[in-house]
Protein backbone atom coordinates (compact mmCIF):
# COMPACT_ATOMS: atom_id res chain seq x y z
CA UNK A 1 -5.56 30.42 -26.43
CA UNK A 2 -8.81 31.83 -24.85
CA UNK A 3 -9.17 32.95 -20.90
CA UNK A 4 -10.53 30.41 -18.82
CA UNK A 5 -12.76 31.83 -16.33
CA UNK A 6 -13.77 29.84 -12.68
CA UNK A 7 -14.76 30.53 -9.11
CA UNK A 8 -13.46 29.62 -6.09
CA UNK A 9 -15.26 30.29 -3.07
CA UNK A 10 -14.42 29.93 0.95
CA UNK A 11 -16.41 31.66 3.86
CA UNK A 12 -17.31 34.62 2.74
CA UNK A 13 -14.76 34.73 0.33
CA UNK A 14 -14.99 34.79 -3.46
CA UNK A 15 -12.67 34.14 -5.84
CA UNK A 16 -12.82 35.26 -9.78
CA UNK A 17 -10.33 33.31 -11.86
CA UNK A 18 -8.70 34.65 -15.35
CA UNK A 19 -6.38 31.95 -16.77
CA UNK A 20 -4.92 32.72 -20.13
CA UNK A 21 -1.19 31.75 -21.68
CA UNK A 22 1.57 33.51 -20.33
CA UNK A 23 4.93 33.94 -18.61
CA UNK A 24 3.80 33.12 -14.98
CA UNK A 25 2.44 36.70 -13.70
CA UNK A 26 -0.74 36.26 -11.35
CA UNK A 27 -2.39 39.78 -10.53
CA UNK A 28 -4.68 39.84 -7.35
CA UNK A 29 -7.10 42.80 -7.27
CA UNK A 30 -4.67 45.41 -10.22
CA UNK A 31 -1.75 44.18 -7.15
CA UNK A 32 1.05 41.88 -7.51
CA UNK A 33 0.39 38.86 -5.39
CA UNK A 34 3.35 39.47 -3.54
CA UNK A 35 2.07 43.07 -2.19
CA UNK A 36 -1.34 41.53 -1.84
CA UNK A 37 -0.53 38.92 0.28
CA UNK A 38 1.92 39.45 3.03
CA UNK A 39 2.71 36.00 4.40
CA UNK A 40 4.70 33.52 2.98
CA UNK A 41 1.98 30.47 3.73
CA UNK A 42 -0.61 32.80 2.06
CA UNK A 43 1.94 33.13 -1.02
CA UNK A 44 2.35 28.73 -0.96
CA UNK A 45 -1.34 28.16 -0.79
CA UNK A 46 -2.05 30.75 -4.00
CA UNK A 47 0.73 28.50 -6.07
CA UNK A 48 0.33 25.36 -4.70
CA UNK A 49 -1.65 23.50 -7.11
CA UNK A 50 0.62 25.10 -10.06
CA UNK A 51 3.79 23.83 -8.00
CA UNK A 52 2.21 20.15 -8.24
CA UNK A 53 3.03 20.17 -12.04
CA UNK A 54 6.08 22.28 -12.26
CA UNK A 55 4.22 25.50 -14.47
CA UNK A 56 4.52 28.31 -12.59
CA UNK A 57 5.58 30.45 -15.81
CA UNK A 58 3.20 29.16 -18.05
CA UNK A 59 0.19 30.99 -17.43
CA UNK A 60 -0.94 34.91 -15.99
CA UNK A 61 -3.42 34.74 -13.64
CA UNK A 62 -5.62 37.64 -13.41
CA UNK A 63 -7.84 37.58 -10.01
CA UNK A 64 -10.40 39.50 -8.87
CA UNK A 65 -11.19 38.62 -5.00
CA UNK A 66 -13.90 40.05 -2.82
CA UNK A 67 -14.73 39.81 0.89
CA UNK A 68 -13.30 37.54 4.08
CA UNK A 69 -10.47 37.89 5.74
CA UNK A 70 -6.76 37.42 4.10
CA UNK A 71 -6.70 33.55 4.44
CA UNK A 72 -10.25 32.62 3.05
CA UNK A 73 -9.03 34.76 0.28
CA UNK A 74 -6.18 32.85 -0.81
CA UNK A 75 -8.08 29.66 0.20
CA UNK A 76 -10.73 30.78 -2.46
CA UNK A 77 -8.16 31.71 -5.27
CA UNK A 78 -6.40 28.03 -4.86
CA UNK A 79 -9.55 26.74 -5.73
CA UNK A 80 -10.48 28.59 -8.14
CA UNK A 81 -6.80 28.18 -9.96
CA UNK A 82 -7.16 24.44 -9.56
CA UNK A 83 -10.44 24.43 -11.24
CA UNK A 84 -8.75 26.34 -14.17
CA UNK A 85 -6.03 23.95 -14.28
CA UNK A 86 -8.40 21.14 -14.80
CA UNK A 87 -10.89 22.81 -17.68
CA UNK A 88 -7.48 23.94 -18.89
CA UNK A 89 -5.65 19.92 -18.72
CA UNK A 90 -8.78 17.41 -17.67
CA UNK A 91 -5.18 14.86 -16.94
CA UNK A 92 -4.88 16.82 -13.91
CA UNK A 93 -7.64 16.46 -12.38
CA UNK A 94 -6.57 12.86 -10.47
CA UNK A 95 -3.40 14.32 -8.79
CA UNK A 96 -5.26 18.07 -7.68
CA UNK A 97 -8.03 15.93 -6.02
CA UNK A 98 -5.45 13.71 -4.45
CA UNK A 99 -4.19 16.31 -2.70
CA UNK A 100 -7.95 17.79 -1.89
CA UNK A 101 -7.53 20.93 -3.82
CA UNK A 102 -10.73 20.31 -5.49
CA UNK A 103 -12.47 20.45 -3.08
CA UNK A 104 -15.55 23.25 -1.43
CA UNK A 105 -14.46 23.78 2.39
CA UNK A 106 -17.64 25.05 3.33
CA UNK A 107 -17.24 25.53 6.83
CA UNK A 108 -18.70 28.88 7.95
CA UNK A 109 -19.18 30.90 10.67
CA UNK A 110 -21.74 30.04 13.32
CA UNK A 111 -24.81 32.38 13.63
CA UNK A 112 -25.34 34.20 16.79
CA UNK A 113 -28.16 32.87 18.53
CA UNK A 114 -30.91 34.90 20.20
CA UNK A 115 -30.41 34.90 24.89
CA UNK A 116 -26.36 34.19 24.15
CA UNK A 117 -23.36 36.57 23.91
CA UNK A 118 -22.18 34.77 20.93
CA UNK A 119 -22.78 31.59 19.36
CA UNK A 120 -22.23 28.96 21.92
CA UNK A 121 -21.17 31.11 24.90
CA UNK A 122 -23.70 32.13 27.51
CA UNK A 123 -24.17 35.14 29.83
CA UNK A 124 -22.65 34.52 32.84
CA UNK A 125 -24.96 32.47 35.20
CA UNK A 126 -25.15 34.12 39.28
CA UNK A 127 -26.70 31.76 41.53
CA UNK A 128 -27.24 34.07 43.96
């Protein structure tokens, strides 16, 4: 079987994807995703879309991962897994989308704007 390569992508997060056969091993970064990530919600979200179809030991999952903060990170690798999942078995496309794992969140971060402290909040206003 050949590698299946896609990207995920959240904030400022990105996600490359390395599917291939295999006994279940997914490598984040040369780390074991366990070390990587120290929570177990961050652990759930990087499996979830494998759990939804029972084959957690059927394929290695190399990942290289860049930028963000720890949760955009694993938000950007369960994207990019279910993408793999789908090029891999088009059949499972219906149930990942049903649970909205196909799907960009591309909420970012608000720019700072130019007379404010930070986005939205203002200097503090003396009326006398």
């Amino acid at each position: 079987m050949e590698r299946i390569h896609k990207i995920g992508r959240r904030k400022k997060s990105i996600a490359r994807v390395y599917l291939s056969e295999g006994k279940g091993d997914i490598m984040i970064n040369g780390k074991s995703f366990q070390d990587y990530f120290c929570t177990d919600l961050l652990r759930y979200k990087i499996q979830q879309a494998q759990d939804i179809f029972g084959e957690k030991n059927k394929y290695d999952i190399k990942v290289n991962v860049n930028g963000g903060g720890l949760t955009g990170q694993a938000e950007a690798i369960r994207l990019a897994i279910a993408r793999a999942l789908v090029e891999k078995s088009p059949e499972y496309r219906e149930k990942l989308k049903e649970q909205s794992l196909l799907t960009r969140d591309s909420r970012m971060v608000e720019r700072k704007k130019p007379g404010r402290k930070k986005a939205r909040k203002r200097f503090q206003f003396s009326k006398r």
